[in-house]
C-alpha atoms as a PDB file:
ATOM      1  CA  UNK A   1      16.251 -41.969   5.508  1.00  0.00           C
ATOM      2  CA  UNK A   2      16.632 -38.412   4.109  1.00  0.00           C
ATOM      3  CA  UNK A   3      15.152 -35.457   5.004  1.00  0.00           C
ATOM      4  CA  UNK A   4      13.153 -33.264   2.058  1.00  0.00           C
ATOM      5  CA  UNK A   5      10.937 -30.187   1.996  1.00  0.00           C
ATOM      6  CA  UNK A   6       9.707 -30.687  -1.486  1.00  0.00           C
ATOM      7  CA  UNK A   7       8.878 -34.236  -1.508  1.00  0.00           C
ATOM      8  CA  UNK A   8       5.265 -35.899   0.198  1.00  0.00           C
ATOM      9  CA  UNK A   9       6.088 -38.037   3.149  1.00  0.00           C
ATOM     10  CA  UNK A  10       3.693 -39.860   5.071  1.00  0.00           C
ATOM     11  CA  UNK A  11       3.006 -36.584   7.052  1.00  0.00           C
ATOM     12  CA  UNK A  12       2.938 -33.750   4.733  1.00  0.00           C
ATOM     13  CA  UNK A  13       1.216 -32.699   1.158  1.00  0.00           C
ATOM     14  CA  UNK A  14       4.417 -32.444  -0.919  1.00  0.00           C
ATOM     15  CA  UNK A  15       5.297 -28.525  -2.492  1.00  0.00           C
ATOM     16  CA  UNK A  16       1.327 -28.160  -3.772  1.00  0.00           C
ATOM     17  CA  UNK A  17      -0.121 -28.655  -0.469  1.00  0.00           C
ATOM     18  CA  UNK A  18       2.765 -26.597   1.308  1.00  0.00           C
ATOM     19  CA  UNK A  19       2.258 -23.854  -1.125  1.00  0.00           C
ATOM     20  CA  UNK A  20      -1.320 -23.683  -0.608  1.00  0.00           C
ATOM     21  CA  UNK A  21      -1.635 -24.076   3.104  1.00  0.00           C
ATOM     22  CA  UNK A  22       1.040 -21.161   3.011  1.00  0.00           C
ATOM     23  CA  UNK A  23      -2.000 -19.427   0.735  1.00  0.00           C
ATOM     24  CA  UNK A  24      -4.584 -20.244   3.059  1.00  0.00           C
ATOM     25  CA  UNK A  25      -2.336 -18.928   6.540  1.00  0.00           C
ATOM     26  CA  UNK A  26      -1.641 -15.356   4.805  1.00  0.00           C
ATOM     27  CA  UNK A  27      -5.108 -14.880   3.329  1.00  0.00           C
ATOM     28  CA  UNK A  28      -6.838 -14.240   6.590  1.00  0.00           C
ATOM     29  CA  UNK A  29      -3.933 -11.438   7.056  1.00  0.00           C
ATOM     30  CA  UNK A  30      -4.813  -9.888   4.045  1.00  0.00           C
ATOM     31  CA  UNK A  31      -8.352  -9.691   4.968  1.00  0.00           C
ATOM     32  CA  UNK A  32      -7.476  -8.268   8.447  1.00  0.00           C
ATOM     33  CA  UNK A  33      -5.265  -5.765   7.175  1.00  0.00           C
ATOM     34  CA  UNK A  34      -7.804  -4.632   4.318  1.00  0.00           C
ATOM     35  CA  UNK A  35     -10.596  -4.862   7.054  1.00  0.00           C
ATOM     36  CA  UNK A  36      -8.338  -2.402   9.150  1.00  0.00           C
ATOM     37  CA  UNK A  37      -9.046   0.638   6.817  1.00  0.00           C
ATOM     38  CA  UNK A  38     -12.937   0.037   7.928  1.00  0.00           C
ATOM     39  CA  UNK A  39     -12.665  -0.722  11.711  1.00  0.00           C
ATOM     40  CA  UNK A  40      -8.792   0.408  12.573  1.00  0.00           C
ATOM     41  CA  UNK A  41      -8.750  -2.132  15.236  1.00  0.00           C
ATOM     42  CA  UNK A  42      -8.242  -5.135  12.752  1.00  0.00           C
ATOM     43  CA  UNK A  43      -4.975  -4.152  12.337  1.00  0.00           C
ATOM     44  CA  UNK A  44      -4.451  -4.625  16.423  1.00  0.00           C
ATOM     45  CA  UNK A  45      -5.925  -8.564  15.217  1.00  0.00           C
ATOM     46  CA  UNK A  46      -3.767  -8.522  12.044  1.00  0.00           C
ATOM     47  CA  UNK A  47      -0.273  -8.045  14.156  1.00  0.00           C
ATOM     48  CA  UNK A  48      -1.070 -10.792  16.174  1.00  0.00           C
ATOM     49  CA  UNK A  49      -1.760 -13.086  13.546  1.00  0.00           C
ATOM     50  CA  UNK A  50       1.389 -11.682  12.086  1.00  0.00           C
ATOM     51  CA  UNK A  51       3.889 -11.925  14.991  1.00  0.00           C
ATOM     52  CA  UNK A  52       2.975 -15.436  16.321  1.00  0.00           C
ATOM     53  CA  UNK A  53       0.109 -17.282  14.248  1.00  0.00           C
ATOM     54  CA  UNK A  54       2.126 -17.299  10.746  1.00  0.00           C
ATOM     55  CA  UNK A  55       5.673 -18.003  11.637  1.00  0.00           C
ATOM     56  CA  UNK A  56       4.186 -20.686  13.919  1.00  0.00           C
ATOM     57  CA  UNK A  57       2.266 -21.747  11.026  1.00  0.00           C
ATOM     58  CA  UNK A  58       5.102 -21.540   8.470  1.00  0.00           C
ATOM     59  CA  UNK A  59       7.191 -23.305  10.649  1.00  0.00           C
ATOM     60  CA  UNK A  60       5.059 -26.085  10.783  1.00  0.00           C
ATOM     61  CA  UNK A  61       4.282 -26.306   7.049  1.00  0.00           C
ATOM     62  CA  UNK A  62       7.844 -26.180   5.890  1.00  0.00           C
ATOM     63  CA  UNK A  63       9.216 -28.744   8.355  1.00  0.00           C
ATOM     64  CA  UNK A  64      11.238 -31.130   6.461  1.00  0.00           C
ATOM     65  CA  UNK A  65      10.102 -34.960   6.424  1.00  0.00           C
ATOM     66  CA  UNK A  66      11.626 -38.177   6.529  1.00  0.00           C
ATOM     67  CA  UNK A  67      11.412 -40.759   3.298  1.00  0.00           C
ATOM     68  CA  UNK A  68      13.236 -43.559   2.843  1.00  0.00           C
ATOM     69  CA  UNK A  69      16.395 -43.747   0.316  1.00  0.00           C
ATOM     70  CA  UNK A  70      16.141 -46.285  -2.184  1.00  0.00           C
END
């Protein structure tokens, strides 16, 4: 067995579905932030999301996986 960040395993999407669940975690920080300039406490949400939702999240996208050699 090897360990690989770029290659699908039986438990994640391989570097398309890493790269867009990356997408999908920082969008909702770009709408908070943008949504801060209307109602300033968004960007009270937005840190949140920033200091424990996304590196939890990016931590679990970019975990490596196990395939088989061979």
């Amino acid at each position: 067995m090897r360990t690989t960040r770029w290659g699908k395993t039986q438990t994640t999407f391989g570097p398309a579905g890493r790269i867009l669940a990356t997408i999908g975690t920082l969008l909702p920080l770009v709408v908070m932030i943008v949504g801060g300039f209307v109602d300033m406490f968004a960007w009270g949400g937005a840190l949140v999301y920033l200091v424990i939702i996304v590196p939890w999240a990016m931590r679990e996208t970019w975990q490596a996986g196990r395939i088989p050699v061979g």
